[in-house]
N, C-alpha and C. Protein backbone atom coordinates (compact mmCIF):
# COMPACT_ATOMS: atom_id res chain seq x y z
N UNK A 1 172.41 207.69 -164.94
CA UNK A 1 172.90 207.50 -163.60
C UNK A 1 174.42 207.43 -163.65
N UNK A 2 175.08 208.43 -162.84
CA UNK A 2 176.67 208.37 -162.46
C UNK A 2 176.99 207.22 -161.92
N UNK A 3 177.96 206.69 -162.04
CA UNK A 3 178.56 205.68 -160.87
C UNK A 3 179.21 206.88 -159.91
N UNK A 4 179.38 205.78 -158.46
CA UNK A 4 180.28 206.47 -157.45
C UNK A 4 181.73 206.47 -158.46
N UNK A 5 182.33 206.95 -157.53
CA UNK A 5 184.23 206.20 -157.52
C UNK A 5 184.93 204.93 -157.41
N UNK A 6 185.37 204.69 -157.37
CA UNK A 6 185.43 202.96 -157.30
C UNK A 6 187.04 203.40 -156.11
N UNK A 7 186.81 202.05 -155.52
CA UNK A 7 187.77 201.69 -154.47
C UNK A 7 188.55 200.84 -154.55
N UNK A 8 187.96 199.99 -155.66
CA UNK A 8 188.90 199.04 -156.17
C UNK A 8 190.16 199.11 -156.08
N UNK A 9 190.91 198.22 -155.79
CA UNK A 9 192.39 198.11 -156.08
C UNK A 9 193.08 197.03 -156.96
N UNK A 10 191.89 196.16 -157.32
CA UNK A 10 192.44 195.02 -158.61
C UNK A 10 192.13 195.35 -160.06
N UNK A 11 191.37 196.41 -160.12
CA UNK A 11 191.58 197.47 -161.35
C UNK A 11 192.96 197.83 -161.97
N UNK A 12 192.79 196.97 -163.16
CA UNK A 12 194.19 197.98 -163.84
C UNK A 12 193.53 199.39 -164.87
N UNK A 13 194.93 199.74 -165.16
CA UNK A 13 193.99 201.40 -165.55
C UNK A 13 194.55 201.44 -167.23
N UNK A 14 193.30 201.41 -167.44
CA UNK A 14 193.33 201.62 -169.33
C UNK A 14 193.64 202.55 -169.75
N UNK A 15 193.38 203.08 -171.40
CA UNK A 15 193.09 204.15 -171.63
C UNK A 15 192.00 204.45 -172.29
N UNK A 16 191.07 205.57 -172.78
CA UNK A 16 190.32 206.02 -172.90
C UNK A 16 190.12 205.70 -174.08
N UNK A 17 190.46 205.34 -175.10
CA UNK A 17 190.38 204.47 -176.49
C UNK A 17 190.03 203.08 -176.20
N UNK A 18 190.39 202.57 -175.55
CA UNK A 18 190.12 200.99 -174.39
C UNK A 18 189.37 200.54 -173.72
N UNK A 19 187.97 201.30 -173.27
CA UNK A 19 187.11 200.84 -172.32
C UNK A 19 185.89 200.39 -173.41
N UNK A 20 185.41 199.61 -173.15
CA UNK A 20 183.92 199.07 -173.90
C UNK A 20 183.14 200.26 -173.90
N UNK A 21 182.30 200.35 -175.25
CA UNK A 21 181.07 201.18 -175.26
C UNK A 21 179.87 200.87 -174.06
N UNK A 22 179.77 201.94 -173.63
CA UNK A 22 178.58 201.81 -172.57
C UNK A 22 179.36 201.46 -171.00
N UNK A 23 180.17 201.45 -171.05
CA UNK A 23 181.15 201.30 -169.57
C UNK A 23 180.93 202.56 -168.83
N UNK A 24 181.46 202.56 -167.86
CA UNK A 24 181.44 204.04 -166.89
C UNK A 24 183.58 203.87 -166.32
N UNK A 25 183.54 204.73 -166.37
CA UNK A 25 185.40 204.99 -165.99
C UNK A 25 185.40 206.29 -165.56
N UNK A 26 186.61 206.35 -164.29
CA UNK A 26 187.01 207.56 -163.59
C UNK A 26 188.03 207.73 -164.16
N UNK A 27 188.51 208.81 -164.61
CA UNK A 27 189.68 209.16 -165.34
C UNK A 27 190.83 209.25 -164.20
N UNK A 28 192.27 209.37 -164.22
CA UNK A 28 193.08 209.05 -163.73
C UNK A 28 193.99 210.06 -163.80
N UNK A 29 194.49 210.07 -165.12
CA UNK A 29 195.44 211.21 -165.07
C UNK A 29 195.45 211.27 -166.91
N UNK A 30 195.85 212.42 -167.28
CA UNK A 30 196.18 213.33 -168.65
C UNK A 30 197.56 213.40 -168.87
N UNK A 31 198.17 212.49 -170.12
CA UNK A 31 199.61 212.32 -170.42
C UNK A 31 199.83 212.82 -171.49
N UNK A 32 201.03 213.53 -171.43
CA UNK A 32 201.10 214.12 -172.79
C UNK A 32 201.88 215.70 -172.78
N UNK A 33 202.23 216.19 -173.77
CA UNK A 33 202.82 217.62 -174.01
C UNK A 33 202.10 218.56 -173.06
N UNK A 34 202.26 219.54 -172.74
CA UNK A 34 200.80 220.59 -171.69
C UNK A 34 200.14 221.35 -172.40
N UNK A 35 200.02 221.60 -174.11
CA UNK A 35 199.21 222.15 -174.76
C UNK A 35 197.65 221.34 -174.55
N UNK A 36 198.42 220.07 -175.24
CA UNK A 36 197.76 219.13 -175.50
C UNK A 36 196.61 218.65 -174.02
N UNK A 37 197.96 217.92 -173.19
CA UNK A 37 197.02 218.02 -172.08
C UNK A 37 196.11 219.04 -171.09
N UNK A 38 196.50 220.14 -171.11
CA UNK A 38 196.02 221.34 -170.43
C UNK A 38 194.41 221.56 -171.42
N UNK A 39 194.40 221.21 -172.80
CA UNK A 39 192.86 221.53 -173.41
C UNK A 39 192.50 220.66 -173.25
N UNK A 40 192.69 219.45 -172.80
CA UNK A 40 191.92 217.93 -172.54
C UNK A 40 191.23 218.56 -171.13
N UNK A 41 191.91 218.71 -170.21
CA UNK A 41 191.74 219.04 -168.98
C UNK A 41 190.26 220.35 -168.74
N UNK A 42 190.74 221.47 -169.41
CA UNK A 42 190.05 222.35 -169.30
C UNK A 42 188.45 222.06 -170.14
N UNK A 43 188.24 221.16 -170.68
CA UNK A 43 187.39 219.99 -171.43
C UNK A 43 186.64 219.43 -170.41
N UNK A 44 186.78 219.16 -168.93
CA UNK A 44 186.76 218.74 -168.14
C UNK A 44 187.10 217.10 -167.58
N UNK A 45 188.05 216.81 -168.37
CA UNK A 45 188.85 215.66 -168.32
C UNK A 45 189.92 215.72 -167.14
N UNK A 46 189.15 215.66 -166.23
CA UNK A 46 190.27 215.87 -164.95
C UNK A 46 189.80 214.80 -164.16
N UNK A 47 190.96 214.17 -163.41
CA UNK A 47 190.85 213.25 -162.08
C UNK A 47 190.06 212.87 -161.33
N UNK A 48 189.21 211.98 -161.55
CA UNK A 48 188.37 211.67 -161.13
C UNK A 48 186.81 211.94 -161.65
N UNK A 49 187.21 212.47 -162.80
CA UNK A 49 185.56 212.67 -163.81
C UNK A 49 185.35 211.45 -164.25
N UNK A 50 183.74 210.99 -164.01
CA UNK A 50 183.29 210.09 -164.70
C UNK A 50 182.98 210.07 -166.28
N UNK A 51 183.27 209.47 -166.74
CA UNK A 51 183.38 209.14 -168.60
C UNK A 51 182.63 207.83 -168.79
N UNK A 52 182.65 207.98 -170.00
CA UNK A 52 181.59 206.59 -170.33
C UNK A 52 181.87 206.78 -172.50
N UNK A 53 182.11 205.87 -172.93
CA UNK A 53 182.49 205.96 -174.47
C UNK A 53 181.08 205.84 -174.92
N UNK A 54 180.46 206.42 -175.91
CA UNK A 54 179.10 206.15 -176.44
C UNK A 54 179.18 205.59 -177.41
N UNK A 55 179.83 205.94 -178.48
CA UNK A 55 180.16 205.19 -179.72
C UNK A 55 181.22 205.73 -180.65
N UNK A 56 181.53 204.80 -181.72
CA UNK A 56 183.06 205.00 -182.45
C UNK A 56 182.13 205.37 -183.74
N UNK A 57 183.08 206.19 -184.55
CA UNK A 57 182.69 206.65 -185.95
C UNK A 57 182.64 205.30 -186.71
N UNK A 58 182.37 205.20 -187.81
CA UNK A 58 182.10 203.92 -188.36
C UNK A 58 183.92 203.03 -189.14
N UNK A 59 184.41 204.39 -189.26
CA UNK A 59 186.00 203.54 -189.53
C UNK A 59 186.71 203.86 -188.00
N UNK A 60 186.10 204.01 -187.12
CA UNK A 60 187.02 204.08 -185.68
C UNK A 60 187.10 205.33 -185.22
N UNK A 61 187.51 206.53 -185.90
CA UNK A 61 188.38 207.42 -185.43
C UNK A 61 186.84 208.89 -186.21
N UNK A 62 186.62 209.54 -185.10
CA UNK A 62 187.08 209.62 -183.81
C UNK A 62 186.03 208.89 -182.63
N UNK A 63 185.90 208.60 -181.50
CA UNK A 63 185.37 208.30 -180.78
C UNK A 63 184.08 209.62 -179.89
N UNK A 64 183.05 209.38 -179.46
CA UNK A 64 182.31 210.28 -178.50
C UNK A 64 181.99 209.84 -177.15
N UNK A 65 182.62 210.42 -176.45
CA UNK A 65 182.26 210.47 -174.67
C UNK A 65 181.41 211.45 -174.66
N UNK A 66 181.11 210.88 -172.82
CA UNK A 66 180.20 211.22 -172.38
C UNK A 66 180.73 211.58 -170.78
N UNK A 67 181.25 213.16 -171.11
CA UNK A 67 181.93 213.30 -169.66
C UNK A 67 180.92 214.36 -168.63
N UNK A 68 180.86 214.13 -167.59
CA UNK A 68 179.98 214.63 -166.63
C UNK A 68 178.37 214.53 -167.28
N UNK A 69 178.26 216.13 -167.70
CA UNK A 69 176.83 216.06 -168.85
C UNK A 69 176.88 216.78 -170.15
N UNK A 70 177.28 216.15 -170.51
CA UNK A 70 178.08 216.72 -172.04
C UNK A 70 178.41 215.97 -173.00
N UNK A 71 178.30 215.88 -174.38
CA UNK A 71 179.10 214.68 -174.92
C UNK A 71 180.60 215.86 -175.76
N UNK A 72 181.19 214.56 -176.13
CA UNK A 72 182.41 215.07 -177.13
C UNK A 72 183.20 213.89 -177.70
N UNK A 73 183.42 214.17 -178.90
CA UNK A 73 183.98 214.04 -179.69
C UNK A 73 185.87 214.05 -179.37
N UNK A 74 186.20 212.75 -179.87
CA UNK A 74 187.74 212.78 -179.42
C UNK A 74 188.69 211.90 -180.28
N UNK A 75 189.35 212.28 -180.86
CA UNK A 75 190.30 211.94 -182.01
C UNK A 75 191.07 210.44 -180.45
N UNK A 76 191.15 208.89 -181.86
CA UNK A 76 191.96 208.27 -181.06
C UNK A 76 193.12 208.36 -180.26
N UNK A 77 193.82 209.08 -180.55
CA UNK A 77 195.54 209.71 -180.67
C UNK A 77 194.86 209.94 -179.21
N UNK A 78 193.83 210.91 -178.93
CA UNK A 78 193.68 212.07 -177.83
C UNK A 78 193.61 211.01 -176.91
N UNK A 79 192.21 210.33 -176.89
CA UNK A 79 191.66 208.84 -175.79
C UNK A 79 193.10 208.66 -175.54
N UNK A 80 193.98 208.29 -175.98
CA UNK A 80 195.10 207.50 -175.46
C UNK A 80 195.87 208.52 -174.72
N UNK A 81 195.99 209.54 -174.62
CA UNK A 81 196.23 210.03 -173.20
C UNK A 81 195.70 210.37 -172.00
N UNK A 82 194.23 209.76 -172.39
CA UNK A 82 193.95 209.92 -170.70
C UNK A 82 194.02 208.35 -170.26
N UNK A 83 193.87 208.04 -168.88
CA UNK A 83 194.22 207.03 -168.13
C UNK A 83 192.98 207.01 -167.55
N UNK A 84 192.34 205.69 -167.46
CA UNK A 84 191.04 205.68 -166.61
C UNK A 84 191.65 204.53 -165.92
N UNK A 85 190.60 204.34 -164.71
CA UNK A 85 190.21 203.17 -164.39
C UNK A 85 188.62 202.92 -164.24
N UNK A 86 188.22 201.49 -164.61
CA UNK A 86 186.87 201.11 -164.44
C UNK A 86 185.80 201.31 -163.70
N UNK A 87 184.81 201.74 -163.44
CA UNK A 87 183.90 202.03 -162.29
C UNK A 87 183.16 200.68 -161.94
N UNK A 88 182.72 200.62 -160.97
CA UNK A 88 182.06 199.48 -160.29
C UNK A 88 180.40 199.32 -161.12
């Protein structure tokens, strides 16, 4: 099950290395060089996609989301340029 969007406004906005396993988060915005960010994006890491972290490799790095219906795989470095905020 998706969450909606959230309306929240006492949400501060993390990053994508930062949200608890099993959370739901709307992504925010993609920071970074435009190589970099433009293949995050085309990934479908865009504004307002719901994400959700599934689990971390066993020394941390890399992490697997769970964006729209898809999973992937994402080097820490990467998580930290996208910007989420929390879903309800």
């Amino acid at each position: 099950m998706k969450p909606e969007a959230t309306t929240q406004s006492d949400s501060q906005p993390l990053t994508l290395d930062n949200i608890p396993i099993g959370m739901w988060a709307h992504v925010l915005n993609v920071v970074g060089n435009g190589l970099n960010a433009m293949r995050l994006m085309e990934m479908g890491l865009v504004p307002g996609a719901p994400v959700s972290v599934v689990r971390s490799a066993p020394l941390g790095d890399p992490i697997q989301i769970r964006i729209r219906d898809y999973h992937l795989a994402l080097r820490r470095g990467e998580a930290r340029m996208i910007s989420v905020i929390l879903a309800d």
